[in-house]
PDB file of N, CA and C in Angstrom:
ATOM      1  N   UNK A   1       0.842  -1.183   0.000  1.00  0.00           N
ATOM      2  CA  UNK A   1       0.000   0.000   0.000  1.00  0.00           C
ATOM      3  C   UNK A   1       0.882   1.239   0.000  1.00  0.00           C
ATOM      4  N   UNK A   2       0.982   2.203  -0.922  1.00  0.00           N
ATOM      5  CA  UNK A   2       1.537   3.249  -0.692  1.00  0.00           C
ATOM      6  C   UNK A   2       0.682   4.367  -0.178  1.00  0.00           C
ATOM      7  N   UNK A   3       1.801   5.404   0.850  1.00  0.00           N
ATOM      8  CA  UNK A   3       1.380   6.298   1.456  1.00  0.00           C
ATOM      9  C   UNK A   3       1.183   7.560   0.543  1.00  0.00           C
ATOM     10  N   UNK A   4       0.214   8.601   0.997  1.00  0.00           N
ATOM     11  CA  UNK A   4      -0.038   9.603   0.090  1.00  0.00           C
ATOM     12  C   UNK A   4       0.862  10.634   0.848  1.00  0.00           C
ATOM     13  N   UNK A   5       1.143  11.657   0.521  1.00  0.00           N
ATOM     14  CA  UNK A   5       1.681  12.755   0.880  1.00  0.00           C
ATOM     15  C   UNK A   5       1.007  13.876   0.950  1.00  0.00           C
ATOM     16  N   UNK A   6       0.400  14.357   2.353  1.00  0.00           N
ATOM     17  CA  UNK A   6      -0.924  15.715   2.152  1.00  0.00           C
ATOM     18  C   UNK A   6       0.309  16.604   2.716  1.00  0.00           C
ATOM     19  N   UNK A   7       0.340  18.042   1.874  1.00  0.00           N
ATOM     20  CA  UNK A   7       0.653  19.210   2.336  1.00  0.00           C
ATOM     21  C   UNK A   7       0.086  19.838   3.191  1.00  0.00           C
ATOM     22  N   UNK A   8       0.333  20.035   4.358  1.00  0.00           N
ATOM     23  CA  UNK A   8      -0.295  20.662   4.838  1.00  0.00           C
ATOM     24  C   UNK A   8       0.368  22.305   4.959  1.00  0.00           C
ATOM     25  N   UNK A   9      -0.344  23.261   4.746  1.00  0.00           N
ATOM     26  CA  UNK A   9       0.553  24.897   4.821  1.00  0.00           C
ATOM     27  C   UNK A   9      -0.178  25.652   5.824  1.00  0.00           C
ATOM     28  N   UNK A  10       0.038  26.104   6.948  1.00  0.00           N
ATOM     29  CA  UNK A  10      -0.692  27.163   7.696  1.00  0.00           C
ATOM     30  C   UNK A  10      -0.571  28.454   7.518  1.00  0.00           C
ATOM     31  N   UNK A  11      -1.049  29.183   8.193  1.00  0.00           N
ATOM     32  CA  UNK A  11      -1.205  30.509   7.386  1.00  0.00           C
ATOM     33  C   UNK A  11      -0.358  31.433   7.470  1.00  0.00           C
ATOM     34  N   UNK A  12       0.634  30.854   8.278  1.00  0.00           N
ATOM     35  CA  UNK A  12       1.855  31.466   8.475  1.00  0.00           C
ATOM     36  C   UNK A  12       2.674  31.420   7.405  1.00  0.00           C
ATOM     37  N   UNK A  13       2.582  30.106   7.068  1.00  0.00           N
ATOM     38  CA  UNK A  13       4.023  29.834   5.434  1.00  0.00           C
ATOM     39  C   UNK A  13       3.063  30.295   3.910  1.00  0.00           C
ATOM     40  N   UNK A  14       1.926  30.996   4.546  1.00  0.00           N
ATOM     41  CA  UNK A  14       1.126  30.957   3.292  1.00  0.00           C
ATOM     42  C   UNK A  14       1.348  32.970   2.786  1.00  0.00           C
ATOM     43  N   UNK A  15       1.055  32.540   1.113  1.00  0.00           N
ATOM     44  CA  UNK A  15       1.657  34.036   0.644  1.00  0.00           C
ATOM     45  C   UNK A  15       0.220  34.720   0.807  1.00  0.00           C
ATOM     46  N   UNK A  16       0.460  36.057   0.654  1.00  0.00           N
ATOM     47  CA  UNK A  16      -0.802  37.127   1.275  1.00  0.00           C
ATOM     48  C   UNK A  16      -1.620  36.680   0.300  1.00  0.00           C
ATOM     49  N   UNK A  17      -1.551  36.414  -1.431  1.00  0.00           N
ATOM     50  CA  UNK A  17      -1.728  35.932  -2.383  1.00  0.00           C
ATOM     51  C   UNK A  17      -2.717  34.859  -2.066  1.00  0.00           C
ATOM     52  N   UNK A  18      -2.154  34.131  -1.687  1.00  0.00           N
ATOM     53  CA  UNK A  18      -2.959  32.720  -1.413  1.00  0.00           C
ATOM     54  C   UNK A  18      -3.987  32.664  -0.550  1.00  0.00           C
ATOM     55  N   UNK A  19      -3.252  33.721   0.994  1.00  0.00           N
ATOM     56  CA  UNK A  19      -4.623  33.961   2.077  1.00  0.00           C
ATOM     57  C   UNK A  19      -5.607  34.638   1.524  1.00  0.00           C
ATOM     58  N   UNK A  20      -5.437  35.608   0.250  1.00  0.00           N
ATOM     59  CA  UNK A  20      -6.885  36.016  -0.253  1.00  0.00           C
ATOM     60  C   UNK A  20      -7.690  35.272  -1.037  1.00  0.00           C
ATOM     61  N   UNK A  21      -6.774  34.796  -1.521  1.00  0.00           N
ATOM     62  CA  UNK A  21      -7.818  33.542  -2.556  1.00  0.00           C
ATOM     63  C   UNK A  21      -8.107  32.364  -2.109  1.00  0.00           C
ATOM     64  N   UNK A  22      -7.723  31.914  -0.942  1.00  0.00           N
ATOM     65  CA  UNK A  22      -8.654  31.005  -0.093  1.00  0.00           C
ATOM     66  C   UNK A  22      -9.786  31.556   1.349  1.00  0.00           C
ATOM     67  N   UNK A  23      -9.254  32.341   1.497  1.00  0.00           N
ATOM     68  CA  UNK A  23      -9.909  32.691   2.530  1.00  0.00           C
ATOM     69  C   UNK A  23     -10.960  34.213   2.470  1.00  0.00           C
ATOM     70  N   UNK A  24     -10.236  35.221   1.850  1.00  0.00           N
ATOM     71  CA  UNK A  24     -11.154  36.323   1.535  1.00  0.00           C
ATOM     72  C   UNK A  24     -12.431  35.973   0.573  1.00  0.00           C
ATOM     73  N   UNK A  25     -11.763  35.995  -0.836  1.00  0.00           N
ATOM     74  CA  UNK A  25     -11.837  35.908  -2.207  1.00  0.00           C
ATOM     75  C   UNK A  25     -13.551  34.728  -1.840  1.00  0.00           C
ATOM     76  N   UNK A  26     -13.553  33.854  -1.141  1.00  0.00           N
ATOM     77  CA  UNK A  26     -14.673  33.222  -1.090  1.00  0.00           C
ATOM     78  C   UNK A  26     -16.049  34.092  -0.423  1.00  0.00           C
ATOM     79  N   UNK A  27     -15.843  35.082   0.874  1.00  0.00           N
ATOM     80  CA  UNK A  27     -16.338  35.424   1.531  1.00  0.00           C
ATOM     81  C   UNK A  27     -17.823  36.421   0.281  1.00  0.00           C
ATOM     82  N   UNK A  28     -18.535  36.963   1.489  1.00  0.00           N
ATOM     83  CA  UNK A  28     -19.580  37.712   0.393  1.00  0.00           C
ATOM     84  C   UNK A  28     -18.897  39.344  -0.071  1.00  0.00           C
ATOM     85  N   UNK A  29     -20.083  39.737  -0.545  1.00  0.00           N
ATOM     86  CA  UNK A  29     -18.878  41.348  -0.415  1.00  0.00           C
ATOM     87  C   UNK A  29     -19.200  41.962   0.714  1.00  0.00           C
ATOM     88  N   UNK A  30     -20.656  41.963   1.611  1.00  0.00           N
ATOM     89  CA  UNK A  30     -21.014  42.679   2.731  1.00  0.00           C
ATOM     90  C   UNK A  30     -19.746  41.814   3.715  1.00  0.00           C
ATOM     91  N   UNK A  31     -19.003  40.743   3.899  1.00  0.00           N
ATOM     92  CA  UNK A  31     -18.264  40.564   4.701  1.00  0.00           C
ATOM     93  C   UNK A  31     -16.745  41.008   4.185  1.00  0.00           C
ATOM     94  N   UNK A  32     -16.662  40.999   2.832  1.00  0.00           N
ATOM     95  CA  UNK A  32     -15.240  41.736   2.872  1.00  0.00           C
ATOM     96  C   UNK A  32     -15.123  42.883   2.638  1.00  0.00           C
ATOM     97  N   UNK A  33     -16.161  43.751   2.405  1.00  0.00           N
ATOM     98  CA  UNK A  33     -15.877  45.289   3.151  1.00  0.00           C
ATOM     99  C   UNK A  33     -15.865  45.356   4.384  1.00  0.00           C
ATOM    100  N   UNK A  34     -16.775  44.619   5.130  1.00  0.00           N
ATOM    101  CA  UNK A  34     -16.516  44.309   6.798  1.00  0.00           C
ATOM    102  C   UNK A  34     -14.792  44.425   6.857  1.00  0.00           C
ATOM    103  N   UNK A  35     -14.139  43.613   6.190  1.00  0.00           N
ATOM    104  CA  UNK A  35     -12.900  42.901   6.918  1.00  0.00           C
ATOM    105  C   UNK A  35     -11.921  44.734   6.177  1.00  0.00           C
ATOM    106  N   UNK A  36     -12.268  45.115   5.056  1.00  0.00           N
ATOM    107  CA  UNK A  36     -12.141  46.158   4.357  1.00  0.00           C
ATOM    108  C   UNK A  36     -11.586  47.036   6.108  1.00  0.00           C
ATOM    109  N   UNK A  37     -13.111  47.242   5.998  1.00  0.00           N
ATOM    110  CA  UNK A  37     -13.332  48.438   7.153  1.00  0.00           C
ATOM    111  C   UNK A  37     -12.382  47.922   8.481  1.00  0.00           C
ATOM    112  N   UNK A  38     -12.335  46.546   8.934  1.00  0.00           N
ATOM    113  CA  UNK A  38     -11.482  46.284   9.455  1.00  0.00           C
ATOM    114  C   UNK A  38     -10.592  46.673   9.665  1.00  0.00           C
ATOM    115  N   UNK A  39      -9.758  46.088   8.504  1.00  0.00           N
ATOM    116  CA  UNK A  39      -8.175  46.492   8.806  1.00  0.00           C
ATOM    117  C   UNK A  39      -7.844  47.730   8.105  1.00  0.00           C
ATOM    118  N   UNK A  40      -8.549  48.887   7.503  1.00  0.00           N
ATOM    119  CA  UNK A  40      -8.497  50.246   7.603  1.00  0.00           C
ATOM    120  C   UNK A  40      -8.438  51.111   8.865  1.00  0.00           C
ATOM    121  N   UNK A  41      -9.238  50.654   9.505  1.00  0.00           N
ATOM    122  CA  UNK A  41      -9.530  50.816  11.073  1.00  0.00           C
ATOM    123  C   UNK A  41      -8.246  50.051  11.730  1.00  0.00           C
ATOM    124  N   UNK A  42      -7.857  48.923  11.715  1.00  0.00           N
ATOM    125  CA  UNK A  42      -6.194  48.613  12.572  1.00  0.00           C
ATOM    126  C   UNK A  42      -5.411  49.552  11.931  1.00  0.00           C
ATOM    127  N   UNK A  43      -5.240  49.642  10.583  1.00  0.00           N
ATOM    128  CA  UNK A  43      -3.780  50.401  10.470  1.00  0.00           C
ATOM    129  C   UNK A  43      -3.675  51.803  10.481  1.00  0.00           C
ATOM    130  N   UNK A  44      -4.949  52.597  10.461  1.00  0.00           N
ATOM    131  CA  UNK A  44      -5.619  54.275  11.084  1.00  0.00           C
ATOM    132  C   UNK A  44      -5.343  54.115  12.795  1.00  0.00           C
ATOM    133  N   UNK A  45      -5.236  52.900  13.297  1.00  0.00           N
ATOM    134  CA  UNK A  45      -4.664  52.951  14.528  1.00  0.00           C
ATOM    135  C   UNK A  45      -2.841  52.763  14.963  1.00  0.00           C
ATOM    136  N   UNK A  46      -2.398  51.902  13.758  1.00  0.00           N
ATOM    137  CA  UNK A  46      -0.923  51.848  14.667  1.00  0.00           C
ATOM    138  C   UNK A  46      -0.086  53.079  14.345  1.00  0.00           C
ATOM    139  N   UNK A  47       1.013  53.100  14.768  1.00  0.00           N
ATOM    140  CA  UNK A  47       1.544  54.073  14.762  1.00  0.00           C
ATOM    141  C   UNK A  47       2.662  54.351  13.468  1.00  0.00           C
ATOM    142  N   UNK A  48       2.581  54.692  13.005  1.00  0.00           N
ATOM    143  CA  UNK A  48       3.291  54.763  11.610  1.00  0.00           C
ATOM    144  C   UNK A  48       4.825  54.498  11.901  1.00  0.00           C
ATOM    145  N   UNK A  49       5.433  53.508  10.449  1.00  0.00           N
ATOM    146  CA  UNK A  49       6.624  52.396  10.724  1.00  0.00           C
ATOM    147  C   UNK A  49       7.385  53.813  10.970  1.00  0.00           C
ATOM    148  N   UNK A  50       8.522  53.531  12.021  1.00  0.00           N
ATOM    149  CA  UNK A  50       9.456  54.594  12.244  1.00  0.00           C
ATOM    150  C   UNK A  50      10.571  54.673  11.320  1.00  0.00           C
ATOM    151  N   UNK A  51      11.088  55.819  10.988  1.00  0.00           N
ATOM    152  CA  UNK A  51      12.230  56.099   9.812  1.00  0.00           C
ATOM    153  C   UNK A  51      13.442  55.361  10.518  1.00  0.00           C
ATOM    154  N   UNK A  52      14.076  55.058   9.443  1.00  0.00           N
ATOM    155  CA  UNK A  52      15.274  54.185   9.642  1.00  0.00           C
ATOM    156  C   UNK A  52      16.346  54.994  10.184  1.00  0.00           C
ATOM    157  N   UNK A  53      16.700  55.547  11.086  1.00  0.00           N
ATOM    158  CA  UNK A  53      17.836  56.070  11.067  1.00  0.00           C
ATOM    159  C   UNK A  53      19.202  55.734  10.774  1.00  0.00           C
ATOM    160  N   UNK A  54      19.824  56.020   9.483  1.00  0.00           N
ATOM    161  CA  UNK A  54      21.411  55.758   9.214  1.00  0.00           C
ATOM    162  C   UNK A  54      22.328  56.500   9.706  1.00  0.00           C
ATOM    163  N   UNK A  55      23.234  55.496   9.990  1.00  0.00           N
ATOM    164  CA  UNK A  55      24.625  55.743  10.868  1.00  0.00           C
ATOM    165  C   UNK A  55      25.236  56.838   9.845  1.00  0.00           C
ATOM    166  N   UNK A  56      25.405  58.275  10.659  1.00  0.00           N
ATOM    167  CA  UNK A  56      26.178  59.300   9.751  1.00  0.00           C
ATOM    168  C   UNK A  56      27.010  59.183  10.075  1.00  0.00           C
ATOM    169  N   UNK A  57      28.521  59.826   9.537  1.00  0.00           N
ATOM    170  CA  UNK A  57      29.609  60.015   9.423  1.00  0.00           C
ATOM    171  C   UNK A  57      30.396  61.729   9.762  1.00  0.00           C
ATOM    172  N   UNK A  58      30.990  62.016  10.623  1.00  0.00           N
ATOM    173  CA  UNK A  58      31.486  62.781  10.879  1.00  0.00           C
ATOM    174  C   UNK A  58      32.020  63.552   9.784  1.00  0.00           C
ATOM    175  N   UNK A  59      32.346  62.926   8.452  1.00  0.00           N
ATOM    176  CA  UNK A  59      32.917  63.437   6.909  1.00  0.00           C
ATOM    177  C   UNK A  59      31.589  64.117   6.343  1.00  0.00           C
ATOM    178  N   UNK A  60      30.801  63.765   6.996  1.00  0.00           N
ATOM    179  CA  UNK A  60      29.352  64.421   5.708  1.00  0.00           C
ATOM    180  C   UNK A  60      29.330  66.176   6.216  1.00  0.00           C
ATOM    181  N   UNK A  61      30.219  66.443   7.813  1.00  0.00           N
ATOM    182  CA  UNK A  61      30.624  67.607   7.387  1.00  0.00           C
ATOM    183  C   UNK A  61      31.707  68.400   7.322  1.00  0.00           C
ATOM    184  N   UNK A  62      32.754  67.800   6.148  1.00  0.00           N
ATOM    185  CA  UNK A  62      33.981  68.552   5.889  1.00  0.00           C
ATOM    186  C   UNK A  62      33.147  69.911   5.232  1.00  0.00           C
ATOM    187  N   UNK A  63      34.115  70.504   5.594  1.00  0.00           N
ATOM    188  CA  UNK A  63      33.522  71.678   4.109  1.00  0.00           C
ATOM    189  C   UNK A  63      32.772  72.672   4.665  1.00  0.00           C
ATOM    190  N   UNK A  64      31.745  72.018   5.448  1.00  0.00           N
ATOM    191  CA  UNK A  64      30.383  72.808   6.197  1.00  0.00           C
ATOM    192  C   UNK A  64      30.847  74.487   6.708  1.00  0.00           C
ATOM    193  N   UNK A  65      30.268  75.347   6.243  1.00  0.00           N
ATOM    194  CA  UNK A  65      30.637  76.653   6.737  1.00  0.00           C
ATOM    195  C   UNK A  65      32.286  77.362   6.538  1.00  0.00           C
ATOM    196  N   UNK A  66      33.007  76.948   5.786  1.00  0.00           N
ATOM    197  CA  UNK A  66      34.424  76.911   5.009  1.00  0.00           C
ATOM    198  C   UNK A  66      33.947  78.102   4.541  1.00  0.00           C
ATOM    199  N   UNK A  67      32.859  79.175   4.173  1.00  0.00           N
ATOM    200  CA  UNK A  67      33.053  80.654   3.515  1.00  0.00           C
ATOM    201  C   UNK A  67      33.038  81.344   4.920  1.00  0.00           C
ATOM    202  N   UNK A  68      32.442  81.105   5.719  1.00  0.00           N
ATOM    203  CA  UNK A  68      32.891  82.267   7.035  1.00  0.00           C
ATOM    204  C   UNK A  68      34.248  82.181   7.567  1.00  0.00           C
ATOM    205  N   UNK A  69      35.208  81.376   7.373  1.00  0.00           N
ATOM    206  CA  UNK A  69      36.735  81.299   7.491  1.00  0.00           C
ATOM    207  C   UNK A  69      37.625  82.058   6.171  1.00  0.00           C
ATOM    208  N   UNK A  70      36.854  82.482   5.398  1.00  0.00           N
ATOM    209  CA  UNK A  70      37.853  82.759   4.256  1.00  0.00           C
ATOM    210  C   UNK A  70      38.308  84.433   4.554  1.00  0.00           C
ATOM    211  N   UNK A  71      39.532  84.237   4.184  1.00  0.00           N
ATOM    212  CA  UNK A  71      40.406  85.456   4.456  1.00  0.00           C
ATOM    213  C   UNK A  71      40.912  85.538   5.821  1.00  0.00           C
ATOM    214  N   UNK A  72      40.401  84.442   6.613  1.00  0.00           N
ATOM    215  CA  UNK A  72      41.203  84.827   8.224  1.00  0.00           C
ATOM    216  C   UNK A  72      41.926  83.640   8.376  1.00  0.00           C
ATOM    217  N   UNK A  73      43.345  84.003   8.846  1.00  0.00           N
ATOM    218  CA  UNK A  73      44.410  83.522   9.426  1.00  0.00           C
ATOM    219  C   UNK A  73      44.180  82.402  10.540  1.00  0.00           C
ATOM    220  N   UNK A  74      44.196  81.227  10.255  1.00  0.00           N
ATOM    221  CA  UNK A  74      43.907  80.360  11.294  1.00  0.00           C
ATOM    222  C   UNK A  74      44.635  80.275  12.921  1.00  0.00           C
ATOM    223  N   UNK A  75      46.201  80.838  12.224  1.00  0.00           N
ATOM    224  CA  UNK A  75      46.958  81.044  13.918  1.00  0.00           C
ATOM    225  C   UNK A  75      46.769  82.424  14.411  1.00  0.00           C
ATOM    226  N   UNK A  76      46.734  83.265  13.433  1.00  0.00           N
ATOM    227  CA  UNK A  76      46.059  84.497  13.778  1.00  0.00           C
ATOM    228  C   UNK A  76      44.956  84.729  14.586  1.00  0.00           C
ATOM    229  N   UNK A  77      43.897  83.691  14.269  1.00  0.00           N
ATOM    230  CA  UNK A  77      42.626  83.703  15.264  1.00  0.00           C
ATOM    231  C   UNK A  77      42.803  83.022  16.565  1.00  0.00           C
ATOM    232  N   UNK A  78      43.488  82.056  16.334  1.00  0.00           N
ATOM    233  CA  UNK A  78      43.870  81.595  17.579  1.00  0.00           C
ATOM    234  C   UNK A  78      45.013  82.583  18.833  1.00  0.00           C
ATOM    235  N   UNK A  79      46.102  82.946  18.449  1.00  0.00           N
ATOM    236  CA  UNK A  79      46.607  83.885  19.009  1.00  0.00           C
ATOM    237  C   UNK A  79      45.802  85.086  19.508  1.00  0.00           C
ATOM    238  N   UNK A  80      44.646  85.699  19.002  1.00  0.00           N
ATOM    239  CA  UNK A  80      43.879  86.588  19.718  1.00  0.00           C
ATOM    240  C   UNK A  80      43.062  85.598  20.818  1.00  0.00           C
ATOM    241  N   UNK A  81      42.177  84.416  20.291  1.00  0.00           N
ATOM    242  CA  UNK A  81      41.555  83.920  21.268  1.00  0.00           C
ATOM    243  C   UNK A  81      42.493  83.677  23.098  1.00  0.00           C
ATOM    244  N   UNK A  82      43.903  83.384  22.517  1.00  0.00           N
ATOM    245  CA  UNK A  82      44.655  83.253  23.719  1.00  0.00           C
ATOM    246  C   UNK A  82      44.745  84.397  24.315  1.00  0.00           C
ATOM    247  N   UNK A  83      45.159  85.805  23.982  1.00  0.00           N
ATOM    248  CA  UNK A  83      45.400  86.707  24.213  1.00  0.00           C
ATOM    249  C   UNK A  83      44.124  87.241  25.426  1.00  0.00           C
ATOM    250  N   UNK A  84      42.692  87.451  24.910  1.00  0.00           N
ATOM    251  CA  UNK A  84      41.450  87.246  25.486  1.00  0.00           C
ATOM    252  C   UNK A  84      41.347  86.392  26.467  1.00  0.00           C
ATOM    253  N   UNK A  85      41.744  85.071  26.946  1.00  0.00           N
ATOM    254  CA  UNK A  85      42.059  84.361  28.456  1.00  0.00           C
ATOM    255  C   UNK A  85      42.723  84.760  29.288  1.00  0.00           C
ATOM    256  N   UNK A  86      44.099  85.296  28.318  1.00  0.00           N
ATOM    257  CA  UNK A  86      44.752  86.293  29.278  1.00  0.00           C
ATOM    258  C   UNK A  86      44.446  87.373  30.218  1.00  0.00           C
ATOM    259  N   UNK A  87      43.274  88.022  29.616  1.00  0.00           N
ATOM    260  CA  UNK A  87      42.536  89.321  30.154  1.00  0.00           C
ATOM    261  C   UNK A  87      41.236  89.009  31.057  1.00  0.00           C
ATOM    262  N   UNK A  88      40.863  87.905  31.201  1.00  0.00           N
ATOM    263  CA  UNK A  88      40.108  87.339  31.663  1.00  0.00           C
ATOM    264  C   UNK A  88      40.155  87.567  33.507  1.00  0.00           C
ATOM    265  N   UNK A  89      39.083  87.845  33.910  1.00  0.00           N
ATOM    266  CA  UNK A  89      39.492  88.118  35.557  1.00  0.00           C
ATOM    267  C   UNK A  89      39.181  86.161  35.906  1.00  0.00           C
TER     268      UNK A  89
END
């Protein structure tokens, strides 16, 4: 006697595809606007997926504000800033 082989798939391994066409797709239409209104109503409730935040990089700001430095002396500015601690009570 050979054995048969039944698939069995739950609705977990099953594609969204398939859960509608076995399980919606049969229903009437007064019950799948029900299910409609349903899950319009769950997802008007959760809270919208949160943005991904990507890992920035300290390089994204070379450059940044480089025209308010132009024309001034970098040890130059520094030598006054020291000068100003000096005077400092």
């Amino acid at each position: 006697m050979r054995e048969s082989t039944v698939e069995v798939r739950t609705t977990a391994t099953m594609t969204v595809e398939e859960i509608y066409e076995r399980h919606v797709k049969p229903l009437s239409v007064a019950e799948r606007l029900r299910l409609l209104a349903m899950t319009a109503q769950d997802l008007a409730q959760q809270p919208s997926e949160p943005t991904v935040k990507r890992k920035r990089s300290i390089m994204e700001l070379h450059g940044l504000g480089k025209e308010i430095w132009e024309g001034i002396d970098a040890q130059g500015y520094v030598n006054e800033l020291r000068k100003e601690w000096d005077h400092r009570p």
